[in-house]
PDB file of N, CA and C in Angstrom:
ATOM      1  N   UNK A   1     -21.125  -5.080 -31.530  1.00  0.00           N
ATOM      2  CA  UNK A   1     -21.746  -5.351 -32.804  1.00  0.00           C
ATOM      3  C   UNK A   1     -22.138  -4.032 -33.456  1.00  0.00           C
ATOM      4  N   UNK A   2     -21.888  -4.095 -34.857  1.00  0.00           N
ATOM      5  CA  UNK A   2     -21.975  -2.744 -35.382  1.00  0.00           C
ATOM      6  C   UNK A   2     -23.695  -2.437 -35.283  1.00  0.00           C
ATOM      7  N   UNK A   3     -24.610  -1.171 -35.130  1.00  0.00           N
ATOM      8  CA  UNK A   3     -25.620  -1.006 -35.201  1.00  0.00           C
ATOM      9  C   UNK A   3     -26.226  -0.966 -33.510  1.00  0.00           C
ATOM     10  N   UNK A   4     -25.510  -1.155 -32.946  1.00  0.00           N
ATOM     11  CA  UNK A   4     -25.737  -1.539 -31.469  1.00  0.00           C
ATOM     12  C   UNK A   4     -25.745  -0.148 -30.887  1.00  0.00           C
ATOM     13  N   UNK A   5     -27.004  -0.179 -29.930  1.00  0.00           N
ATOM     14  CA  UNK A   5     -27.189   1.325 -29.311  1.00  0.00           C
ATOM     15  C   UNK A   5     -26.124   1.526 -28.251  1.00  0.00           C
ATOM     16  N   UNK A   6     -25.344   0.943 -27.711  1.00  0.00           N
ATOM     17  CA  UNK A   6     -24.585   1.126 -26.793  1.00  0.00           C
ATOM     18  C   UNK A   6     -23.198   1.247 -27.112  1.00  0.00           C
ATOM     19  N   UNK A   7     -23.096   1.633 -28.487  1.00  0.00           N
ATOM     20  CA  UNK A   7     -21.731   2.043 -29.153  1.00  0.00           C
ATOM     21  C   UNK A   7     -21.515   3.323 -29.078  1.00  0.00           C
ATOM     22  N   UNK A   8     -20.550   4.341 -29.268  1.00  0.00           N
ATOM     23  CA  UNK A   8     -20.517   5.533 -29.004  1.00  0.00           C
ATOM     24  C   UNK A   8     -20.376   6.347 -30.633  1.00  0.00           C
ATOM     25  N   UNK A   9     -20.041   5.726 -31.150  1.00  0.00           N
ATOM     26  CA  UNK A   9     -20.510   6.415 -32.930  1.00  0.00           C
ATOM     27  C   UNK A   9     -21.743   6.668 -32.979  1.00  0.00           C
ATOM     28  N   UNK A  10     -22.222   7.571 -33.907  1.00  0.00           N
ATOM     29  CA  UNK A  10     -23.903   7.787 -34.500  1.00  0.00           C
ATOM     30  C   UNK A  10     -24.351   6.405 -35.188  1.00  0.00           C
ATOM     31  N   UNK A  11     -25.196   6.239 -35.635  1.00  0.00           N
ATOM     32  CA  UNK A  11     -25.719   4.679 -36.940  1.00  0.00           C
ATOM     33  C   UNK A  11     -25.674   5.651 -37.817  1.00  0.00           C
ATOM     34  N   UNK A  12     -25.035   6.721 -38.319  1.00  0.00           N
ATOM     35  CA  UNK A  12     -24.711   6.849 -39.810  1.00  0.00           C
ATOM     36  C   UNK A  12     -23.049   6.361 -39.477  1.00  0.00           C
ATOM     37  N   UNK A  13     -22.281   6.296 -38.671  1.00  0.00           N
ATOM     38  CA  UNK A  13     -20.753   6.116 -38.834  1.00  0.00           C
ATOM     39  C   UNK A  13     -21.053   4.600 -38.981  1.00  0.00           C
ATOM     40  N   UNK A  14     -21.874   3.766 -37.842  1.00  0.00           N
ATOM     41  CA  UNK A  14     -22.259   2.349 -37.894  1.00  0.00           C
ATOM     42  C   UNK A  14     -22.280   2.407 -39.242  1.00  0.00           C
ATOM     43  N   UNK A  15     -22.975   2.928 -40.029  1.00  0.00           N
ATOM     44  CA  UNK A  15     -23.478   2.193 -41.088  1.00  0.00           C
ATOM     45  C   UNK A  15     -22.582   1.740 -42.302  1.00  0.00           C
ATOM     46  N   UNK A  16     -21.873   3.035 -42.177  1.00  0.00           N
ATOM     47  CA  UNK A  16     -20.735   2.592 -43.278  1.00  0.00           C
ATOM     48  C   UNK A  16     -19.300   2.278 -43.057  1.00  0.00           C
ATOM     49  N   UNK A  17     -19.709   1.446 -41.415  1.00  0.00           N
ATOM     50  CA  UNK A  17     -18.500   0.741 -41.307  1.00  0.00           C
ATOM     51  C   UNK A  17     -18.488  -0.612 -41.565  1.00  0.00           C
ATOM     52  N   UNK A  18     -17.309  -1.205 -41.983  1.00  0.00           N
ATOM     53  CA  UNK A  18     -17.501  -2.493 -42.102  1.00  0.00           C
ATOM     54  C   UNK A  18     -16.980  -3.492 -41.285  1.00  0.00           C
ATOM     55  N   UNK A  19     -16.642  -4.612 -40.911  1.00  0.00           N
ATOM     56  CA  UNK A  19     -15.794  -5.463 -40.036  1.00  0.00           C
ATOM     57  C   UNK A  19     -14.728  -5.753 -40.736  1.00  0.00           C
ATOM     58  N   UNK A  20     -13.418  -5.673 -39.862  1.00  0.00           N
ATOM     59  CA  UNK A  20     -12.458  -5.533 -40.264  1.00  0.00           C
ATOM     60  C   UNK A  20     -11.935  -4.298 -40.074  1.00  0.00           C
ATOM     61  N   UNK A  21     -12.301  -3.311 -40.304  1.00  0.00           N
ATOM     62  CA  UNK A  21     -11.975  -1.752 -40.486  1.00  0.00           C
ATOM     63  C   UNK A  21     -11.626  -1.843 -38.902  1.00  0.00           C
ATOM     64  N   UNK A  22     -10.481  -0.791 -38.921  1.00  0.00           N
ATOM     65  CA  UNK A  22      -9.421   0.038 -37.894  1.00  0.00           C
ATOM     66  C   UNK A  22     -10.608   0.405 -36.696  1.00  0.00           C
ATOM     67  N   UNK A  23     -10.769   1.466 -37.694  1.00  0.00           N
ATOM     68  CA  UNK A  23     -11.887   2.357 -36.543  1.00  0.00           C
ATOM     69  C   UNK A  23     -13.355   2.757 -37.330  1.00  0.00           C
ATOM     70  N   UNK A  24     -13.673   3.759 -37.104  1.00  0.00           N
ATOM     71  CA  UNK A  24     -14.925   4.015 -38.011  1.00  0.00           C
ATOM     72  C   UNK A  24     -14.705   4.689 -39.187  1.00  0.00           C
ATOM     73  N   UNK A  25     -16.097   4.250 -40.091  1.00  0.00           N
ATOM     74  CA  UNK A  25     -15.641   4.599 -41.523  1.00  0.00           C
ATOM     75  C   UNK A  25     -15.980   6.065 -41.723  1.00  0.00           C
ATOM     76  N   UNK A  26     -15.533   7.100 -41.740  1.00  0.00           N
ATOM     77  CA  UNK A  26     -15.754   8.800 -42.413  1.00  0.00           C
ATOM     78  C   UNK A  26     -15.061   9.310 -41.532  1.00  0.00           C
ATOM     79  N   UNK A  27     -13.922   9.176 -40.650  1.00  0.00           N
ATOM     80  CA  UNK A  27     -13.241   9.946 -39.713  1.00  0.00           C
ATOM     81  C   UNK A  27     -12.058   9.954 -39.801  1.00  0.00           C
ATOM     82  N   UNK A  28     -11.753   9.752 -40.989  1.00  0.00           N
ATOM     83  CA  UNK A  28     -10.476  10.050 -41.615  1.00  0.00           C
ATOM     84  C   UNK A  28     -10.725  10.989 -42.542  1.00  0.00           C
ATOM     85  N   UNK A  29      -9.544  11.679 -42.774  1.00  0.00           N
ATOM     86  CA  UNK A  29      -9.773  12.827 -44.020  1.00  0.00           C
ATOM     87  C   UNK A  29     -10.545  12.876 -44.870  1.00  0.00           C
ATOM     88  N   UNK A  30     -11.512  13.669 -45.171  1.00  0.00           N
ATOM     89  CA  UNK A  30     -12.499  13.844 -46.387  1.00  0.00           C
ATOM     90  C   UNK A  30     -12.085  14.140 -47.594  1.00  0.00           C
ATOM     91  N   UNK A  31     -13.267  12.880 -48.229  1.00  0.00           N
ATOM     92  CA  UNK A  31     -12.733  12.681 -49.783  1.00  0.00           C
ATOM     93  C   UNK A  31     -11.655  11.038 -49.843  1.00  0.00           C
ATOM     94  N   UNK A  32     -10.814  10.784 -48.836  1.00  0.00           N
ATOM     95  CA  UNK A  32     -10.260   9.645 -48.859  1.00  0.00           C
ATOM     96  C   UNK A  32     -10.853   8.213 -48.739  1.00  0.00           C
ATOM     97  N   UNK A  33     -10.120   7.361 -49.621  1.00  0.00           N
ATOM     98  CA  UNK A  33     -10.708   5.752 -48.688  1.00  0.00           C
ATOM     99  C   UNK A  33      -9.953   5.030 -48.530  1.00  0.00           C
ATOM    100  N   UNK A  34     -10.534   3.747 -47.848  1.00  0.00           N
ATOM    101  CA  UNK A  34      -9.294   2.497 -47.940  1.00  0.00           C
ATOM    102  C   UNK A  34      -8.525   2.289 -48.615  1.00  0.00           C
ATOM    103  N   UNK A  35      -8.942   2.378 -50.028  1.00  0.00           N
ATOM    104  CA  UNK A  35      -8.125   1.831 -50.960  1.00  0.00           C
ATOM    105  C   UNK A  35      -6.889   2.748 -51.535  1.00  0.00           C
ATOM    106  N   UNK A  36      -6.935   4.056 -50.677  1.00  0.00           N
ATOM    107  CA  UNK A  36      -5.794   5.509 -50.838  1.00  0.00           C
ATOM    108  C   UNK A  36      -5.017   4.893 -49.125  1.00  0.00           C
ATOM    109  N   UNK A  37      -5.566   4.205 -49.089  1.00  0.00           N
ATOM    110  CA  UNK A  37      -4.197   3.930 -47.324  1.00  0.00           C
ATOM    111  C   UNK A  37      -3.166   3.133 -47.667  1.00  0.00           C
ATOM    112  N   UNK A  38      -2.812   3.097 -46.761  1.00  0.00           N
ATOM    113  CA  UNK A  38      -1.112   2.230 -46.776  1.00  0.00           C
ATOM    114  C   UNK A  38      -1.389   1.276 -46.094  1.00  0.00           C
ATOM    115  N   UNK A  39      -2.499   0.831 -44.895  1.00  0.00           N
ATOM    116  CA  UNK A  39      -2.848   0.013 -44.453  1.00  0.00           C
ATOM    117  C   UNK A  39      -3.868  -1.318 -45.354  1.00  0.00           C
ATOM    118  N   UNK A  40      -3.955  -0.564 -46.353  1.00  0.00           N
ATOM    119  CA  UNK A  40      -5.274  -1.477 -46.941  1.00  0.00           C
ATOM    120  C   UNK A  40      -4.658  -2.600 -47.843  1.00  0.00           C
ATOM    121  N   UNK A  41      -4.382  -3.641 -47.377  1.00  0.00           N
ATOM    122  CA  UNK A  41      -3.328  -5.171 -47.836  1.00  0.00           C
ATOM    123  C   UNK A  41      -2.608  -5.204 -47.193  1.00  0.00           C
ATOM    124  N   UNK A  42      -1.843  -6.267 -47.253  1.00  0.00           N
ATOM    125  CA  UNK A  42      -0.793  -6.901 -46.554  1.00  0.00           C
ATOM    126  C   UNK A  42      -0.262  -8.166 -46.887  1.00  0.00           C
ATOM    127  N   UNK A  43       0.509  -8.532 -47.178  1.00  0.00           N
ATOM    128  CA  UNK A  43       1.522  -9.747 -46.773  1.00  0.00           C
ATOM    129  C   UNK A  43       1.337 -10.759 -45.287  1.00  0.00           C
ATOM    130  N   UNK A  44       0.255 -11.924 -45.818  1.00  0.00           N
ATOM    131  CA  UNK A  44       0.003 -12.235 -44.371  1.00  0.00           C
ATOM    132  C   UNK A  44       0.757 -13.582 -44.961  1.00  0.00           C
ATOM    133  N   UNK A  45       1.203 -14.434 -43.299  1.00  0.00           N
ATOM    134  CA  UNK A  45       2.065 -16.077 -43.544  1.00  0.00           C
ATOM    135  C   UNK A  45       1.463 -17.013 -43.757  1.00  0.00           C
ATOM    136  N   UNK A  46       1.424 -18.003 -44.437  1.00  0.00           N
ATOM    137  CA  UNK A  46       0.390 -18.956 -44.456  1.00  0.00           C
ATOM    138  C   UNK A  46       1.272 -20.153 -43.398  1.00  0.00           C
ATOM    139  N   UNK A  47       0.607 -20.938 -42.503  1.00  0.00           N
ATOM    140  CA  UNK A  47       1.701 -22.015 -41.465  1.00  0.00           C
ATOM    141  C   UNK A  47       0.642 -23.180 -42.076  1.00  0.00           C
ATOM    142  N   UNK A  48       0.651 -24.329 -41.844  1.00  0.00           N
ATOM    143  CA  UNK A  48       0.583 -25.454 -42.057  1.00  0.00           C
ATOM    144  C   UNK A  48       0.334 -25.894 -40.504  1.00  0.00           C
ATOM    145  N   UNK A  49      -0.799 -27.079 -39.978  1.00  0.00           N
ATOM    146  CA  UNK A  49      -1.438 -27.583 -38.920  1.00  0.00           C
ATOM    147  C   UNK A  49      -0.350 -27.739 -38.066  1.00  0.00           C
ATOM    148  N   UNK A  50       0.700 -27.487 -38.150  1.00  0.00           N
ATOM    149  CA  UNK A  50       2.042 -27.765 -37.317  1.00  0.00           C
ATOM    150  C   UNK A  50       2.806 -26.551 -36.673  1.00  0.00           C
ATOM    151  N   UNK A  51       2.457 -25.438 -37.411  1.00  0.00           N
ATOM    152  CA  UNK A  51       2.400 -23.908 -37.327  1.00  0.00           C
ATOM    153  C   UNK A  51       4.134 -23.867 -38.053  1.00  0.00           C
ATOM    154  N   UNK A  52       4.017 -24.817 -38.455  1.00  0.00           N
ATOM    155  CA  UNK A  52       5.468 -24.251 -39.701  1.00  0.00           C
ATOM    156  C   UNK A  52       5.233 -23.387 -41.161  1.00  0.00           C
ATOM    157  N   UNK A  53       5.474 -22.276 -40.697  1.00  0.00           N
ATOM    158  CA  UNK A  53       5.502 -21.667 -42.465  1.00  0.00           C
ATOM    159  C   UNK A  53       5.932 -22.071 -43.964  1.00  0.00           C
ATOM    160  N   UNK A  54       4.515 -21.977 -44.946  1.00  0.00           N
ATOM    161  CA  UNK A  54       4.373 -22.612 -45.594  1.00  0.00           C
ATOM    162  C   UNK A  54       4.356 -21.738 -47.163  1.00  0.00           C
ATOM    163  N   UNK A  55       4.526 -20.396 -46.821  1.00  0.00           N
ATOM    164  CA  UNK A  55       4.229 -19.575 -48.012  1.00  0.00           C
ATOM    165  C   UNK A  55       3.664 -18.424 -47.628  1.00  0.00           C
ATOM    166  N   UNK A  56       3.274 -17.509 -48.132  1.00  0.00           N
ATOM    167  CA  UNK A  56       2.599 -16.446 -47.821  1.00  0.00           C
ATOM    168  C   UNK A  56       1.425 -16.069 -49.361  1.00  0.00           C
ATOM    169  N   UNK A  57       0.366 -15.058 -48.485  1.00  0.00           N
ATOM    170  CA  UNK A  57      -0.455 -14.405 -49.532  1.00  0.00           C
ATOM    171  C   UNK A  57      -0.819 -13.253 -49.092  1.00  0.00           C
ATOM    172  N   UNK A  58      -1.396 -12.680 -50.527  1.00  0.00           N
ATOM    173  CA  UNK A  58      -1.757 -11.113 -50.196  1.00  0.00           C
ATOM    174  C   UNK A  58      -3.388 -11.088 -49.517  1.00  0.00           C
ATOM    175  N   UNK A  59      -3.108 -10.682 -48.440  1.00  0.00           N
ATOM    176  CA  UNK A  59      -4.629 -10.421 -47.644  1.00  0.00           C
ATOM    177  C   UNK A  59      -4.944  -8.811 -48.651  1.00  0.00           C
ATOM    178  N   UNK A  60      -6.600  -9.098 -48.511  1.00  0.00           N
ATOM    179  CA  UNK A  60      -7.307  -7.759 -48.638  1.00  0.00           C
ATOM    180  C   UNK A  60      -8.274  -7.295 -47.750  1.00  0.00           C
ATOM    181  N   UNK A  61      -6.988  -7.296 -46.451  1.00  0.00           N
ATOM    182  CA  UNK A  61      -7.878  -6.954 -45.025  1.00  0.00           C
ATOM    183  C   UNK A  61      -6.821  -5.225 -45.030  1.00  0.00           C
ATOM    184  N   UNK A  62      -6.941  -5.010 -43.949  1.00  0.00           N
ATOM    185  CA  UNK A  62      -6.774  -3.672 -43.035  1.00  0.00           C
ATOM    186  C   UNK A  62      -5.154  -3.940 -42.209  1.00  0.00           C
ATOM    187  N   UNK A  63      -4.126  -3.663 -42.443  1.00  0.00           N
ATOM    188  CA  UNK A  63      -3.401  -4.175 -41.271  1.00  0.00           C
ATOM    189  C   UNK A  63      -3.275  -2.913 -40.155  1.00  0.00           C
ATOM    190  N   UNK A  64      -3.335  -2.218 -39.844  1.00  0.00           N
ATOM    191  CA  UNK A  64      -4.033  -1.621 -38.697  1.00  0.00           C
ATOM    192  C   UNK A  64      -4.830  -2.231 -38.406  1.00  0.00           C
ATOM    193  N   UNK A  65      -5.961  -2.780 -38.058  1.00  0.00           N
ATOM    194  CA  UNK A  65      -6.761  -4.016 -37.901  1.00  0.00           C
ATOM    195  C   UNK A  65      -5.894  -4.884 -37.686  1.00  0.00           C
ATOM    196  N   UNK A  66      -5.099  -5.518 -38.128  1.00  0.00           N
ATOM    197  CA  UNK A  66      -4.649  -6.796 -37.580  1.00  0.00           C
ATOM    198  C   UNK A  66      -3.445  -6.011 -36.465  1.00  0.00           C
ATOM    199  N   UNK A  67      -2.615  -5.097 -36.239  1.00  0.00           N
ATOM    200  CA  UNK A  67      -1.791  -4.743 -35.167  1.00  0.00           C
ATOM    201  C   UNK A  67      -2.624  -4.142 -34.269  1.00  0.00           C
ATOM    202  N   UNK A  68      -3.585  -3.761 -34.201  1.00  0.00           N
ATOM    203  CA  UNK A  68      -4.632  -3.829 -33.238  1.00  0.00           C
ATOM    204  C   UNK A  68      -5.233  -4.488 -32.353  1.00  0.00           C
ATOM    205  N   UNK A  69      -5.988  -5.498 -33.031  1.00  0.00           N
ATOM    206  CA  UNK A  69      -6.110  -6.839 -32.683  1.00  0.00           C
ATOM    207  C   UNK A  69      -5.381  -8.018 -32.478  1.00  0.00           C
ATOM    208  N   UNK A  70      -4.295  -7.855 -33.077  1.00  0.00           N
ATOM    209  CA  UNK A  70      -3.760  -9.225 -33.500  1.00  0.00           C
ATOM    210  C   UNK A  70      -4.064 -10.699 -33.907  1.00  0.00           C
ATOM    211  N   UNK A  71      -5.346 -10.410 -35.006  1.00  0.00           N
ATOM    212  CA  UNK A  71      -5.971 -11.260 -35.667  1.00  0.00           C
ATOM    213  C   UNK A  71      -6.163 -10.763 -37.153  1.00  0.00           C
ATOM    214  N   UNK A  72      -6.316 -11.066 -38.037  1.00  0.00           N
ATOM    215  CA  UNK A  72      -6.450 -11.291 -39.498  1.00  0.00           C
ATOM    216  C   UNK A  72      -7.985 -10.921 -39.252  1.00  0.00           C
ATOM    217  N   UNK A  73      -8.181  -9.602 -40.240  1.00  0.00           N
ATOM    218  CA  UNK A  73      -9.930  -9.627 -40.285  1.00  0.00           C
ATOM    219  C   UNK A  73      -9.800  -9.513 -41.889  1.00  0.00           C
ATOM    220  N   UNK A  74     -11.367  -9.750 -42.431  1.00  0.00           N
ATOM    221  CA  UNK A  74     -11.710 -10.074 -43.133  1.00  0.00           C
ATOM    222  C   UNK A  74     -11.294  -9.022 -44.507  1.00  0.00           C
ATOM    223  N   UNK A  75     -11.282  -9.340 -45.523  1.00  0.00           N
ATOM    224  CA  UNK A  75     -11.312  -8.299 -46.696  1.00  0.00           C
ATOM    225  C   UNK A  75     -12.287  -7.286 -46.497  1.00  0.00           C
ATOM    226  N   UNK A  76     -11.589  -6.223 -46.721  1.00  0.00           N
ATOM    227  CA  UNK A  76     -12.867  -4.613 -46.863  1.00  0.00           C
ATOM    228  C   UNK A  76     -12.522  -4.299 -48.029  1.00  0.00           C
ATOM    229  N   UNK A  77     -13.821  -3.264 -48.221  1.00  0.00           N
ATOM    230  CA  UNK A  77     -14.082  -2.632 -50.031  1.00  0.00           C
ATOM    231  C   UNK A  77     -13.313  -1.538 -49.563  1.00  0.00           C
ATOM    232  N   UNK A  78     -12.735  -1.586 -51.142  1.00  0.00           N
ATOM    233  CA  UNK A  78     -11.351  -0.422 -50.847  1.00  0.00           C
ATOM    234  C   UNK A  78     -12.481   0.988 -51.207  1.00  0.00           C
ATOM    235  N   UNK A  79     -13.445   1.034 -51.245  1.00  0.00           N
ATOM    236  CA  UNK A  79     -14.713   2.210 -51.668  1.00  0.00           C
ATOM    237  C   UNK A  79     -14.975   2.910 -50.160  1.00  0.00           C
ATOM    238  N   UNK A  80     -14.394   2.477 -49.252  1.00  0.00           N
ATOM    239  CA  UNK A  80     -15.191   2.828 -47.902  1.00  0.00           C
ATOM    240  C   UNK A  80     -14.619   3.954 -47.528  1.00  0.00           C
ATOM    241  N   UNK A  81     -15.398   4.725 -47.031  1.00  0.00           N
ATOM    242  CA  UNK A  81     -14.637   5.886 -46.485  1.00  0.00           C
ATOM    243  C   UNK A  81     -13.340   5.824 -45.426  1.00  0.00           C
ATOM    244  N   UNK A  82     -12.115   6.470 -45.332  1.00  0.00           N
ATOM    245  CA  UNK A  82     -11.200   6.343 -44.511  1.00  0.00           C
ATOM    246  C   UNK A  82     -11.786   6.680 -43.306  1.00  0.00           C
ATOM    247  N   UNK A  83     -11.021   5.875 -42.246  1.00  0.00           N
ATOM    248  CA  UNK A  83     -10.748   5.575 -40.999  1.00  0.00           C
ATOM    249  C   UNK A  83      -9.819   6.670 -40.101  1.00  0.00           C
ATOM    250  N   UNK A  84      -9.975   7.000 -38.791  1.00  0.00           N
ATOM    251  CA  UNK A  84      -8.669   8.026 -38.402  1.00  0.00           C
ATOM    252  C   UNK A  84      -7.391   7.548 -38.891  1.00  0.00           C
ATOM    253  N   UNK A  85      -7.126   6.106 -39.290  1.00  0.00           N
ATOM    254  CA  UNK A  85      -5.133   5.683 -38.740  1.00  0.00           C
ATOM    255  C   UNK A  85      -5.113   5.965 -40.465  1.00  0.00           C
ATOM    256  N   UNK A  86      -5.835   6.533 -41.259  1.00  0.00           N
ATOM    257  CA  UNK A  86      -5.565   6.728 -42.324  1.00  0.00           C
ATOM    258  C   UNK A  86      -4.349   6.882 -43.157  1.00  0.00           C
ATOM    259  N   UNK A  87      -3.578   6.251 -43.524  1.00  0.00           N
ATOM    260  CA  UNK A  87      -1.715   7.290 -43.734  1.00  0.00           C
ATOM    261  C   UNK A  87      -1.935   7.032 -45.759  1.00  0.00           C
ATOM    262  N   UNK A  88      -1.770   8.209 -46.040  1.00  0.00           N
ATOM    263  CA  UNK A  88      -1.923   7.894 -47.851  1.00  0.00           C
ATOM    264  C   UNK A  88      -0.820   6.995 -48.034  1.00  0.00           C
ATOM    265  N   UNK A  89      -1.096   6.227 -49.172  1.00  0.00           N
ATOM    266  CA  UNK A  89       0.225   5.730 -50.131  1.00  0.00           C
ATOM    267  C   UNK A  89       0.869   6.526 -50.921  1.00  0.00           C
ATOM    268  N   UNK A  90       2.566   6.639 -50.997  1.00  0.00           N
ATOM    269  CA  UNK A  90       3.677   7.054 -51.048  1.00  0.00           C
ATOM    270  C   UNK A  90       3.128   7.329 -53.062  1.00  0.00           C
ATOM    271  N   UNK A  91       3.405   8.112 -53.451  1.00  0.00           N
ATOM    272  CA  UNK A  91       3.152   8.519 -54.725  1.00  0.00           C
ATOM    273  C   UNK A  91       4.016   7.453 -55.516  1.00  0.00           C
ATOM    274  N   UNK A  92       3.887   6.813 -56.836  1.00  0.00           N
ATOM    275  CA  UNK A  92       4.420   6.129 -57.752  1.00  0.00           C
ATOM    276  C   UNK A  92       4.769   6.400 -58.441  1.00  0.00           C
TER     277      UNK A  92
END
């Protein structure tokens, strides 16, 4: 649990991490955030109670987070400071 003394981050990294997030929030390149990663959205499947695919939508989770885990976490603010698995998005 984030805030928990038996974590190995400081409670300033706790603090401005959120759930969902990769790893901790300010240990990725300075000056960067989520919302400068390549990880931050994704294309997740939507299945139907039968687990047949039914469509898809755009998550506004972490997918580092989800190949990590291998669960779907929650939407993060693309404002947060980057994470180590940080990788920029490809210029437009």
């Amino acid at each position: 649990m984030l805030g928990s003394r038996n974590l190995t981050e400081t409670k300033d990294a706790q603090k401005g991490t959120q759930p969902g997030m990769a790893f901790w929030a300010g240990t990725g390149p300075a000056g960067q955030t989520c919302g400068d990663c390549v990880f931050k959205g994704y294309w997740a499947t939507k299945v139907n109670k039968s687990g047949t695919p039914v469509g898809s939508r755009r998550s506004k989770g972490c997918a580092k987070f989800r190949d990590l885990t291998g669960t779907h976490g929650p939407a993060i603010n693309q404002y947060l400071p980057a994470c180590k698995y940080f990788e920029a998005r490809p210029a437009q």
